[in-house]
Protein backbone atom coordinates (compact mmCIF):
# COMPACT_ATOMS: atom_id res chain seq x y z
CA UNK A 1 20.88 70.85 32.41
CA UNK A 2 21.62 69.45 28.83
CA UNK A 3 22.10 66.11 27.10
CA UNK A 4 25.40 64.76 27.84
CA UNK A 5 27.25 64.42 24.33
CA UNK A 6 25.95 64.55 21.22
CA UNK A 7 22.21 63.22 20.95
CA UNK A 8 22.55 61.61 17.18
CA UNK A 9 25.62 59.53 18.72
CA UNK A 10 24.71 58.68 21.55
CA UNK A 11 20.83 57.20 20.77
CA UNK A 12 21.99 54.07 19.11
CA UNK A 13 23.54 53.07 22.25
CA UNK A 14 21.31 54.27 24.88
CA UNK A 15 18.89 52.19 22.75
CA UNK A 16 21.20 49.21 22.82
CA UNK A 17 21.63 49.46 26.51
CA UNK A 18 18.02 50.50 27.69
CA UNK A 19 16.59 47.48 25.81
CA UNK A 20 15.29 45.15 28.28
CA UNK A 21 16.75 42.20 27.28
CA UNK A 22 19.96 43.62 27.45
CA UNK A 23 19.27 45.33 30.86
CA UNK A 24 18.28 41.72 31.95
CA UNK A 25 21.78 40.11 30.73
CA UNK A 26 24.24 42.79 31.95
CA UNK A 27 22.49 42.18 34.98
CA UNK A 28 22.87 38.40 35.19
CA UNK A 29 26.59 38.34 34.28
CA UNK A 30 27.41 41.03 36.81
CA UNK A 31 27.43 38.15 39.06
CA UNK A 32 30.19 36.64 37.27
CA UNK A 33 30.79 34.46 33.90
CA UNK A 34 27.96 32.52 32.72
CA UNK A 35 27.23 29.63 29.91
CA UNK A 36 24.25 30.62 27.50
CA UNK A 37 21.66 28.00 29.06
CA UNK A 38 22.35 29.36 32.44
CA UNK A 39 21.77 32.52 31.22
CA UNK A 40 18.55 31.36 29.42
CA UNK A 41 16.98 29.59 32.67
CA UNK A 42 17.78 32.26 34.11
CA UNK A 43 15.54 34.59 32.13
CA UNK A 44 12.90 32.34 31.69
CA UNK A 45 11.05 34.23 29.21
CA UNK A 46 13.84 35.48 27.12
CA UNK A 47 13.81 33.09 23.73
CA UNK A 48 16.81 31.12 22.21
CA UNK A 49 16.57 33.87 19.25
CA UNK A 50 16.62 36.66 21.25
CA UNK A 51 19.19 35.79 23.61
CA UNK A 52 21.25 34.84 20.79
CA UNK A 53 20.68 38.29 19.24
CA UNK A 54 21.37 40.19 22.51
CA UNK A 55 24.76 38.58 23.33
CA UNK A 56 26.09 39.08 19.82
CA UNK A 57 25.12 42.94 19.98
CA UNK A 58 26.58 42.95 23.24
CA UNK A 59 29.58 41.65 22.13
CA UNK A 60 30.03 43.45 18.64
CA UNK A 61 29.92 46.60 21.43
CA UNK A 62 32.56 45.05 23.22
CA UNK A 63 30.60 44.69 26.49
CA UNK A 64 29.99 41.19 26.71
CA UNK A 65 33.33 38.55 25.75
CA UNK A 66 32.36 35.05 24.30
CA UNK A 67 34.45 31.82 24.90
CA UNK A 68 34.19 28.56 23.81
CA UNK A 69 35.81 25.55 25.69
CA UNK A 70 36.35 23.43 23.05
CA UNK A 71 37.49 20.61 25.32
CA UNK A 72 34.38 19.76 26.69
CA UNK A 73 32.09 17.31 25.14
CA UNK A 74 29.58 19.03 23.55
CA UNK A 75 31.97 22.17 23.66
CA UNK A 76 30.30 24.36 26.19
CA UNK A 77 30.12 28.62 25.40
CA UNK A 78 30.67 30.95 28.08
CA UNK A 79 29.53 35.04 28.35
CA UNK A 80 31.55 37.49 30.71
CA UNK A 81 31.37 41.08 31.12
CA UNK A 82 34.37 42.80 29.69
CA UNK A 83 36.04 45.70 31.67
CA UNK A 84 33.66 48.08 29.49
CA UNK A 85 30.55 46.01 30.24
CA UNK A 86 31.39 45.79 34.27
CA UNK A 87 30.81 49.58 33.85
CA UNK A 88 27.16 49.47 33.42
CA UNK A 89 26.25 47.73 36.46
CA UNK A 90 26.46 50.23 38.72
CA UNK A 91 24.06 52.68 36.77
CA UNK A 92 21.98 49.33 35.71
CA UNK A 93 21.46 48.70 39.16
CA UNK A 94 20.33 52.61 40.15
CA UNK A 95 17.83 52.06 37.30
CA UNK A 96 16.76 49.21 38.90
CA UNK A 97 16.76 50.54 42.67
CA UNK A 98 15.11 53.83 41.14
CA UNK A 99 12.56 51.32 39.43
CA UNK A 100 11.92 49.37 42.11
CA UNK A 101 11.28 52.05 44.79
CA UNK A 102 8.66 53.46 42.47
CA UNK A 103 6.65 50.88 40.83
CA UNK A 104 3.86 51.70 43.27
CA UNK A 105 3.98 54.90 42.43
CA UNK A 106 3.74 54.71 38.40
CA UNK A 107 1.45 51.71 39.02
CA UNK A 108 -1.02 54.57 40.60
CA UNK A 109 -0.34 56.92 38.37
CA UNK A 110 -0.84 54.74 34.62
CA UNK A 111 -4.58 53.24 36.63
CA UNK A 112 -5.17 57.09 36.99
CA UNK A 113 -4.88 58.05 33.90
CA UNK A 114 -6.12 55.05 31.99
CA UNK A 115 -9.17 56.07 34.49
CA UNK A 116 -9.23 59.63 33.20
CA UNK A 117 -8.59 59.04 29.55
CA UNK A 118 -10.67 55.95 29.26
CA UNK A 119 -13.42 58.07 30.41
CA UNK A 120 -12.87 60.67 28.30
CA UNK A 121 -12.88 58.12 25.29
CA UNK A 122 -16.13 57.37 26.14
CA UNK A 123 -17.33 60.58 25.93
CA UNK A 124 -15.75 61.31 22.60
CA UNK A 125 -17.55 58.32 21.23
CA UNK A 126 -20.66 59.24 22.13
CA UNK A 127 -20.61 62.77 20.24
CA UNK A 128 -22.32 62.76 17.23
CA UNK A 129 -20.11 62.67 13.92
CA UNK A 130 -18.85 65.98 13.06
């Protein structure tokens, strides 16, 4: 099996779209429209910065839309999915599913090897110097 497309083109965007933060907001709107300090309570540990940061990007890649409602006092600023965007939930969620079926799993298997290589650290610090 080989990489889909071409791998220079494509790596700025899987990048994009891995990132967590963005995983995290695609996620969140996929249950409809939302105003920004929704979205922030919503992911609690997500900063004002880096919220900010993560909707424009989503945006500029036209997967994320961004409307104001002037006519509200303060105006308020609402996020949607675009048509684009909607088509990263379902392989979003399989990541998640995928993730959360295994985190046992990979849990077990980083303790392992931390185990093993934390050992063998050890030993290689106990040789003398070459």
């Amino acid at each position: 099996m080989s990489v889909p497309g071409d791998c220079e083109q494509i790596s700025p965007i899987l990048s994009a779209v891995g990132n967590k933060w963005t995983v995290l907001v695609i996620l969140i709107l996929s249950e409809g429209p939302k105003r920004y300090n929704q979205m922030r309570r919503e992911i609690e540990s997500i900063s004002q910065r880096m919220l900010t940061v993560t909707l424009r990007g989503l945006e500029r890649d036209g997967l994320v839309w961004r409307r104001v409602r002037a006519e509200r006092n303060p105006p308020q600023v609402e996020y949607g999915l675009t048509d684009l965007g909607r088509t990263l939930i379902a392989p979003l969620f399989a990541l998640c599913h995928w993730s959360a079926l295994n985190v046992d799993l990979i849990g077990a298997n980083q303790r392992r090897y931390d185990a093993a290589t934390g050992a063998a650290e050890a030993e290689e610090a106990a040789l003398p110097p070459r």
